[in-house]
Protein backbone atom coordinates (compact mmCIF):
# COMPACT_ATOMS: atom_id res chain seq x y z
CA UNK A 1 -23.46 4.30 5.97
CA UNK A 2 -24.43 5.79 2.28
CA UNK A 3 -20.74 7.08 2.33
CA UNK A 4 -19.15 3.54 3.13
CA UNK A 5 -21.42 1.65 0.55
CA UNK A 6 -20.44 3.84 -1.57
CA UNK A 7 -16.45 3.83 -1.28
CA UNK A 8 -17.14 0.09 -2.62
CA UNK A 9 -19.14 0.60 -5.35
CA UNK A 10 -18.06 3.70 -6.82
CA UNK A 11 -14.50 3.94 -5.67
CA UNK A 12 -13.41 0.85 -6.56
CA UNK A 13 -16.08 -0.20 -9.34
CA UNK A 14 -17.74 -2.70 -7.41
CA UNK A 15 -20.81 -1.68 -9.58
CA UNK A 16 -22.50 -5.15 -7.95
CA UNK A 17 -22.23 -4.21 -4.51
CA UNK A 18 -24.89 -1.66 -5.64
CA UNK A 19 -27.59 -1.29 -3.09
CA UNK A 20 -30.50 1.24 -3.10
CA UNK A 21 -31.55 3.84 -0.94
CA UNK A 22 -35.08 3.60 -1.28
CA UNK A 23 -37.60 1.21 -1.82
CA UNK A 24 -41.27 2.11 -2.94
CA UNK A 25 -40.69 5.92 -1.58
CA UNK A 26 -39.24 4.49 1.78
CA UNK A 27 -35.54 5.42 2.60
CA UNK A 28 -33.72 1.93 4.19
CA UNK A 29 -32.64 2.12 7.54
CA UNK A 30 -28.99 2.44 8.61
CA UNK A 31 -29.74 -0.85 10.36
CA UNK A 32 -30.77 -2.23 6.77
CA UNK A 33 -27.85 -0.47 4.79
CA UNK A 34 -25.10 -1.76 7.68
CA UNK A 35 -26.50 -5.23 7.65
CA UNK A 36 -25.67 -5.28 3.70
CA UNK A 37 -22.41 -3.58 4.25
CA UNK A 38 -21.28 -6.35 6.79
CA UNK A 39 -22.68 -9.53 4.80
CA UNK A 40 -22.95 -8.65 1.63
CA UNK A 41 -19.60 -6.32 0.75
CA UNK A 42 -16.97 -6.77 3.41
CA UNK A 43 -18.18 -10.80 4.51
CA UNK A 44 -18.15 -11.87 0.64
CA UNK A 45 -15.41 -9.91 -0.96
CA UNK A 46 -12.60 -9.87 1.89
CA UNK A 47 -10.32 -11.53 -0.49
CA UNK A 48 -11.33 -9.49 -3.37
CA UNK A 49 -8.44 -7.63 -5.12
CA UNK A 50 -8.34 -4.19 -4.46
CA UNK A 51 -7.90 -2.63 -8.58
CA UNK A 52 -4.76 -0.77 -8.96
CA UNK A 53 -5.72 2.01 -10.97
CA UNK A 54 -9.29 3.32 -9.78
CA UNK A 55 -12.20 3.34 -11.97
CA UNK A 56 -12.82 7.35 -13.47
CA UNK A 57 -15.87 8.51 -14.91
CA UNK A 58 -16.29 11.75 -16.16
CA UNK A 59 -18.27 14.01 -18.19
CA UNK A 60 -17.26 13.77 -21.95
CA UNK A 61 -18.27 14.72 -25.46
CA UNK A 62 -19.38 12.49 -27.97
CA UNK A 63 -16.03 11.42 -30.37
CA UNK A 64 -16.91 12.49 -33.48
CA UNK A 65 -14.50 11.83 -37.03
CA UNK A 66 -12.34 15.32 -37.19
CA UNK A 67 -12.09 16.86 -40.43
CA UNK A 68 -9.22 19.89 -40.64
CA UNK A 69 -7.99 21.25 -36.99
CA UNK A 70 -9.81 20.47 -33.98
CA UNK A 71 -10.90 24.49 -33.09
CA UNK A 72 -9.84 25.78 -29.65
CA UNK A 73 -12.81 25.26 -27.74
CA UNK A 74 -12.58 21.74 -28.52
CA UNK A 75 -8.43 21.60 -27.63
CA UNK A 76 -9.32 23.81 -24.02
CA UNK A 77 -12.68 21.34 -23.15
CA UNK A 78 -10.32 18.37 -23.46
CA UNK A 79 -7.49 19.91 -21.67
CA UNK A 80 -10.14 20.72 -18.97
CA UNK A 81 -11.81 16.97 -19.05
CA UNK A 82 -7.95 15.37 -18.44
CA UNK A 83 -7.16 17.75 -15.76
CA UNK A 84 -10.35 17.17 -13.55
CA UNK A 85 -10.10 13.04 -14.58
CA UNK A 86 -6.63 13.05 -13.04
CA UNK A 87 -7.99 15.05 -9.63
CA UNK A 88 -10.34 12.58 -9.70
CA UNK A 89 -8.20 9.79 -9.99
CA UNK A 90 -5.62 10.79 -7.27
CA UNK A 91 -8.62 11.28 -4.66
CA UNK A 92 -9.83 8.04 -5.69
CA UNK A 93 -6.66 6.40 -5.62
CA UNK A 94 -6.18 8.05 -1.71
CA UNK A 95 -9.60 6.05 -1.02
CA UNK A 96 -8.30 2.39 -2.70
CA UNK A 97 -4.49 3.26 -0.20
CA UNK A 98 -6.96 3.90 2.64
CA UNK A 99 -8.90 0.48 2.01
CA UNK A 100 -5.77 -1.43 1.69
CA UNK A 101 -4.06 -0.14 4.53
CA UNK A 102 -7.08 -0.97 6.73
CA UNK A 103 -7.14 -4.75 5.36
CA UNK A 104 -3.17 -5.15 6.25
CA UNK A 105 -3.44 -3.14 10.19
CA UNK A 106 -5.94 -5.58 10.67
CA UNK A 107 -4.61 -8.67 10.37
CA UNK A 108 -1.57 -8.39 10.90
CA UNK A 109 0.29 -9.92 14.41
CA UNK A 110 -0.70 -7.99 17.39
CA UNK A 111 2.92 -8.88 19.09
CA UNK A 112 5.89 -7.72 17.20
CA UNK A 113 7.33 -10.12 15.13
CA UNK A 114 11.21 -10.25 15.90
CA UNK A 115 14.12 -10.18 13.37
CA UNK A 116 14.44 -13.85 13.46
CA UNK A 117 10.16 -14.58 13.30
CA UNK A 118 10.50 -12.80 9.83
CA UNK A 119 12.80 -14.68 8.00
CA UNK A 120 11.52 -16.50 5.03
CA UNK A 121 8.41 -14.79 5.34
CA UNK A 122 6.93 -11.61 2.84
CA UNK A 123 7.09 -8.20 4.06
CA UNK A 124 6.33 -4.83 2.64
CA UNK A 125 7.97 -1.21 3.52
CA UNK A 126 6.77 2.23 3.24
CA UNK A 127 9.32 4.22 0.89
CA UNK A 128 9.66 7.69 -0.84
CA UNK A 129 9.97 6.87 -4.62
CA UNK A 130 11.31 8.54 -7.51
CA UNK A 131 8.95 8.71 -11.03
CA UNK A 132 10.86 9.49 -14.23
CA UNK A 133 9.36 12.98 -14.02
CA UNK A 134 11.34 13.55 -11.40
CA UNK A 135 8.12 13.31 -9.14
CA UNK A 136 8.32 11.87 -5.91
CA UNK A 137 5.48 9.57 -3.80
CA UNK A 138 5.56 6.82 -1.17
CA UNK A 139 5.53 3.35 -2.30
CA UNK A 140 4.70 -0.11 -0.43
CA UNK A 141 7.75 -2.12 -1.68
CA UNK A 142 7.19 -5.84 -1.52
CA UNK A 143 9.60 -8.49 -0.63
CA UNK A 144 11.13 -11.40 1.18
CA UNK A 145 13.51 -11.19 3.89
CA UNK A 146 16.18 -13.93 3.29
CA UNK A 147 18.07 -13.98 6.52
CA UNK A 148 19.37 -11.59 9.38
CA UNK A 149 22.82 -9.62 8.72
CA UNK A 150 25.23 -10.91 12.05
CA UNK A 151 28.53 -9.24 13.95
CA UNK A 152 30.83 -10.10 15.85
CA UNK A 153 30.16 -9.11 19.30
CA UNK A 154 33.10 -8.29 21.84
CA UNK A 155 33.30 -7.87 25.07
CA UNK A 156 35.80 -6.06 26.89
CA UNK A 157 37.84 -7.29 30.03
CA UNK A 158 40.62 -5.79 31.74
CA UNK A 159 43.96 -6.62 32.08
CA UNK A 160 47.21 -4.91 33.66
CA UNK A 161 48.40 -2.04 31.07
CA UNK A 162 45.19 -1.50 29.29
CA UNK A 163 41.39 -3.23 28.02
CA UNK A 164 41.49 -6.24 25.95
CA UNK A 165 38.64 -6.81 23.57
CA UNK A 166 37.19 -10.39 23.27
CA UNK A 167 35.57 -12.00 20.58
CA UNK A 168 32.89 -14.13 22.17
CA UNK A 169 30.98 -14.94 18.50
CA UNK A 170 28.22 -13.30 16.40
CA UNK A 171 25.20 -11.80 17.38
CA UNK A 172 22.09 -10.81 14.34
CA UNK A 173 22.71 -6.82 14.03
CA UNK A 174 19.77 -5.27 15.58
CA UNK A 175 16.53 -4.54 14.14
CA UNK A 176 18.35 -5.36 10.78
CA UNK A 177 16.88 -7.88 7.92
CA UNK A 178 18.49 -8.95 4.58
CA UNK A 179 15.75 -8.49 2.20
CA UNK A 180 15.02 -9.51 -1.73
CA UNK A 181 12.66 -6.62 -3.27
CA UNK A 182 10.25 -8.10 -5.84
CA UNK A 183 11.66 -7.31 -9.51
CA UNK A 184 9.03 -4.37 -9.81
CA UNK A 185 10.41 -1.96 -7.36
CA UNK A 186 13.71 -1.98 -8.94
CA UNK A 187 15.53 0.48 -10.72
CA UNK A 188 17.61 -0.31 -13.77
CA UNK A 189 21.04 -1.87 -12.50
CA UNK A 190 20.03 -1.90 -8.89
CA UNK A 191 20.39 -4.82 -6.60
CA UNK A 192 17.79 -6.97 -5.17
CA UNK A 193 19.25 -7.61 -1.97
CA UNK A 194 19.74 -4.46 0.60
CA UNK A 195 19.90 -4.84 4.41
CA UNK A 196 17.08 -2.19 5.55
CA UNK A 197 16.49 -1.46 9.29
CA UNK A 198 12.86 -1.98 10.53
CA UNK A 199 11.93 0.27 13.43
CA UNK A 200 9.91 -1.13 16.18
CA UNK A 201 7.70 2.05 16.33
CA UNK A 202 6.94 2.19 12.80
CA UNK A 203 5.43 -1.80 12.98
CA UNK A 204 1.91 -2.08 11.13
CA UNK A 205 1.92 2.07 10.93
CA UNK A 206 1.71 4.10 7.85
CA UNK A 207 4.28 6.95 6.63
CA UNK A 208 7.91 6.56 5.77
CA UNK A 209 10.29 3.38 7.11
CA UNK A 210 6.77 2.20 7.59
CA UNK A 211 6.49 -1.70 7.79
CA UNK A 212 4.13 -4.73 7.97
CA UNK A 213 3.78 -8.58 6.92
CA UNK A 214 2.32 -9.37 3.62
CA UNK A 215 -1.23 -11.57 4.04
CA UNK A 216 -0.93 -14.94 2.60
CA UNK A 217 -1.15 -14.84 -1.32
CA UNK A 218 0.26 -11.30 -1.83
């Protein structure tokens, strides 16, 4: 129960979620600790933005005005201090994903929504993306799907000295949604409109081709 309070409080710098462990030399019960937990955290702050960027706090030395060259000791400790603040911040950041993927699986529909249900409505899908550095992660892109891409559907009949094919109209391509990314998840020159497939196993899961409906307000 320590370990959940704490995800709130230190992972994501809710610093007044804080709740003690003790009281007068007695330890709180779990009872005690879940009660605040389930009133006091998750009740009160269930619209509460989850921060972007965890919060990092690490051991550092004093800045002090540098006269001359900063000596190697001094280059090596800070080297040290950035490497173990970005650890840090990439376990932290695996905690805030966690969180937010927890808040979208639960609300979202427990039926399906079909191709059609989703139109005009805010979606997100799981990605790989590509960082400058040439570094790759998985992204949540956000967006709205605009419509459902259509085809002509034929049906074939016979007749003497071969099979005739029959237009008999369109039909929405299958499992297929026209959607318009949000301008962040863009690249330079790239279009906002794409036609992306959404699986019907990979509805409210995580990984790749992932997918899910945003919650009102996002």
């Amino acid at each position: 129960m320590k370990e959940q309070i704490a995800i709130y409080v230190k992972g994501l710098g809710w610093e007044d979620c804080h709740h003690a462990w003790t009281y007068l030399g007695d330890d709180y019960t779990v009872a005690e600790l879940a009660k605040w937990l389930k009133e006091e955290i998750i009740a009160k702050h269930k619209a509460r933005p989850v921060p972007k960027s965890p919060k990092v706090s690490a051991p550092t030395r004093k800045k002090l005005p540098v006269v001359g060259t900063l000596t190697a000791d001094v280059i090596e400790m800070d080297a040290e201090k950035a490497k173990r603040e970005e650890v840090m911040l990439r376990e932290a950041e695996k905690v805030v994903l966690n969180l937010d993927d927890k808040k979208y699986e639960k609300y979202q529909d427990t039926v399906r929504p079909t191709m059609m249900d989703l139109v005009g409505r805010r979606i997100e899908y799981c990605m790989e993306y590509t960082e400058p550095d040439g570094s790759k992660l998985m992204v949540w892109a956000k967006g709205k799907v605009e419509g459902v891409p259509v085809e002509r559907k034929k049906r074939k009949r016979k007749r003497s000295g071969g099979v005739l094919d029959t237009d008999t109209g369109k039909e929405p391509e299958r499992n297929q949604v026209i959607i318009k990314w949000d301008e962040r998840y863009l690249t330079p020159g790239e279009e906002n409109f794409q036609t992306i497939r959404l699986l019907k196993s990979k509805y409210n899961k995580r990984g790749e081709k992932a997918w899910r409906c945003l919650l009102n307000g996002d």
